[in-house]
Protein backbone atom coordinates (compact mmCIF):
# COMPACT_ATOMS: atom_id res chain seq x y z
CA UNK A 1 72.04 135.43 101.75
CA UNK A 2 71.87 131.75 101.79
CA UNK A 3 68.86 129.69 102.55
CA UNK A 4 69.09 128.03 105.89
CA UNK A 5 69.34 124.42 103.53
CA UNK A 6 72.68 125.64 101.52
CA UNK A 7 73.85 126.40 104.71
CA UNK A 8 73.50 122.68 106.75
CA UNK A 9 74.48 121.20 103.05
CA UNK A 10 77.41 123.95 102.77
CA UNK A 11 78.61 122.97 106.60
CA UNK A 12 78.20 119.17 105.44
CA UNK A 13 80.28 119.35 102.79
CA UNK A 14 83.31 121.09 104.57
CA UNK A 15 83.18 118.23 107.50
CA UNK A 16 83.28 115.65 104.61
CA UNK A 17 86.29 118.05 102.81
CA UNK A 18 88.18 118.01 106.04
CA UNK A 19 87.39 114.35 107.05
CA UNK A 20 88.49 113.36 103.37
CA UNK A 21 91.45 116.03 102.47
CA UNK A 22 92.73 116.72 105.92
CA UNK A 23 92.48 113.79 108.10
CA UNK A 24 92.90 110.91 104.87
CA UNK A 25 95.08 112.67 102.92
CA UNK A 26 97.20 115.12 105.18
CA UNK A 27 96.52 118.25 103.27
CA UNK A 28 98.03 121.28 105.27
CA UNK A 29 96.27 123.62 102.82
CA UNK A 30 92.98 122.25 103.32
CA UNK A 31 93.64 122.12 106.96
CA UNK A 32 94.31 126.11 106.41
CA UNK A 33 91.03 126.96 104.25
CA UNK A 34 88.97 124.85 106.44
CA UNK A 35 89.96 126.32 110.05
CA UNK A 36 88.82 129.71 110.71
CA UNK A 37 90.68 132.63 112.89
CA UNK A 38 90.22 131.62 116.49
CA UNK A 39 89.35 127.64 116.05
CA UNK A 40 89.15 126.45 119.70
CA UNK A 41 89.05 122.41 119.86
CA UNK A 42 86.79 122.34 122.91
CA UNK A 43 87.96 118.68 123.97
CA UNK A 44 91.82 118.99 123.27
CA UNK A 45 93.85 115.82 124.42
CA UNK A 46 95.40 117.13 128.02
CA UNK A 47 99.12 119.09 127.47
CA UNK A 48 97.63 119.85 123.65
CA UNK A 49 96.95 123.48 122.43
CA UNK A 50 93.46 124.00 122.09
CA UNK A 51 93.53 126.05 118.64
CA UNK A 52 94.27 124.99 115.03
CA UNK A 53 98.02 124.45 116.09
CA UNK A 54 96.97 121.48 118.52
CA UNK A 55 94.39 120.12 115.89
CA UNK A 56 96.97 120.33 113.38
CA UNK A 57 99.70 118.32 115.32
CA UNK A 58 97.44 115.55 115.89
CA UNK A 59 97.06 114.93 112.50
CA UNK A 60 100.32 116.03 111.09
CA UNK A 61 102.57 114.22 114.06
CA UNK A 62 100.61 111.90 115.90
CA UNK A 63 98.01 109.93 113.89
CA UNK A 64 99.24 110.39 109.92
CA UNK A 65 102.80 108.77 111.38
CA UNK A 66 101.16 105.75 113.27
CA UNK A 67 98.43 105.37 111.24
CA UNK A 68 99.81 106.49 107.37
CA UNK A 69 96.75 104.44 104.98
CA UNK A 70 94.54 105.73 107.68
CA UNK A 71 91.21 106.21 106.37
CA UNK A 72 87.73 107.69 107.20
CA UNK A 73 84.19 106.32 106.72
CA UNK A 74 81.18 108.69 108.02
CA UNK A 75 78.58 106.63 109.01
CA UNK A 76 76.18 109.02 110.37
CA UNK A 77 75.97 112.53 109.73
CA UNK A 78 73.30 115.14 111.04
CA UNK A 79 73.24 118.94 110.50
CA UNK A 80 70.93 121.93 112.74
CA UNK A 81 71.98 125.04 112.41
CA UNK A 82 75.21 126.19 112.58
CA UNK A 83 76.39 122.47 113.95
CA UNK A 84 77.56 119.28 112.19
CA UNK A 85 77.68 116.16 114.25
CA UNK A 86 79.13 113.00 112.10
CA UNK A 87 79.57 109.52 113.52
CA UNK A 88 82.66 107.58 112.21
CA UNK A 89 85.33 105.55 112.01
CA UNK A 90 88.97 105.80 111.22
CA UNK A 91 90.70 102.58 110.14
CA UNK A 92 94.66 102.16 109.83
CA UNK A 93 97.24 99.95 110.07
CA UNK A 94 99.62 100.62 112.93
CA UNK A 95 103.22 101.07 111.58
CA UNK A 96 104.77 103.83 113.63
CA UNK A 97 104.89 104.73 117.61
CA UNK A 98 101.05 105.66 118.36
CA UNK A 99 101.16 108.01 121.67
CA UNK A 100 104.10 105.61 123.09
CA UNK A 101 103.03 101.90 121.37
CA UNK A 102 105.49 100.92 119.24
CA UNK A 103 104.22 99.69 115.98
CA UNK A 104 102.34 96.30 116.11
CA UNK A 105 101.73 95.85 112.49
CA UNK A 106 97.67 95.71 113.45
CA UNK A 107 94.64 97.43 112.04
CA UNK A 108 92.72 99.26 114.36
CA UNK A 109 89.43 101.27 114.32
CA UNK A 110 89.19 104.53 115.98
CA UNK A 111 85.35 105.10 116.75
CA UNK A 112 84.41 108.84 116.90
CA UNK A 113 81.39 111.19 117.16
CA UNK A 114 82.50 114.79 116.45
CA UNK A 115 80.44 117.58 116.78
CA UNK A 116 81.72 121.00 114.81
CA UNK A 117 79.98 124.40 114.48
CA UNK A 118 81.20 126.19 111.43
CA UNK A 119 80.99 129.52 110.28
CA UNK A 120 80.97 130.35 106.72
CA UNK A 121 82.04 126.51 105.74
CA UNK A 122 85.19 127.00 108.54
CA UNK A 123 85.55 125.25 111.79
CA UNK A 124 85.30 127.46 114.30
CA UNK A 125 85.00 124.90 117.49
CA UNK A 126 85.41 121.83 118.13
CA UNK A 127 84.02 118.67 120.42
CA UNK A 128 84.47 114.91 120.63
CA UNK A 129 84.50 111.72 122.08
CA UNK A 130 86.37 108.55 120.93
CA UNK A 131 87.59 104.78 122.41
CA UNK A 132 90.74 105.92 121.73
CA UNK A 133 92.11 105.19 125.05
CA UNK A 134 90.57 101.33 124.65
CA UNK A 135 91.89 101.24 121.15
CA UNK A 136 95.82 102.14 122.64
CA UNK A 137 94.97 99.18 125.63
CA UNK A 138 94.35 96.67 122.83
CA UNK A 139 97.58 97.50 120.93
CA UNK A 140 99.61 97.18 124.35
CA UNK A 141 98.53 93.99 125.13
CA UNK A 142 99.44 92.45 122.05
């Protein structure tokens, strides 16, 4: 049985994978090791499915196709038991449709504080906040 240490530097390590693999690169089979049976994103955009599905499609359909040299750096990271909170930023330049903007050609920031309680180095919830919704104002005004 692990130490409680391997286990905060195990659950560490699989937000960084899935930050890196899943959100940089777009890796569906990361995205598939790194989820666990019964994933439940606990703040799930309104109209999106709360399980891996929904996490999946904002990846996969929404941000990798507006955002495709998106990029993530964590700033902040803390780990308590069986939760990982990471403060960070992703950074992209906008050349597809982005939640209804057409493409603008601009580099935007997406600030984010995620908080994720694992289970055996899988995500098994989900919360977050972002300035998403000021980052999509910006891009419509020009």
């Amino acid at each position: 049985m692990p130490t409680d240490p391997e286990v905060t530097i195990r659950n560490k390590q699989a937000v960084r994978r899935f930050n890196r693999e899943v959100i940089e690169e777009g890796s569906a089979s990361a995205f598939a090791e790194l989820m666990a049976d019964g994933f439940v994103n606990q703040t799930a955009a309104p109209g999106m499915p709360r399980g891996a599905d929904g996490m999946q499609k904002m990846f996969s359909e929404i941000l990798r196709p507006a955002l495709p040299d998106m990029k993530v750096e964590i700033h902040d990271q803390i780990a308590e038991g069986d939760r990982v909170v990471t403060r960070k930023s992703i950074t992209g330049t906008h050349l597809g449709s982005f939640l209804g903007v057409p493409a603008t050609g601009r580099r935007v920031t997406i600030s984010v504080i995620d908080i994720v309680r694992l289970r055996d180095g899988q995500y098994l919830e989900h919360w977050g906040s972002n300035n998403l919704p000021s980052v999509l104002a910006q891009l419509r005004e020009g």
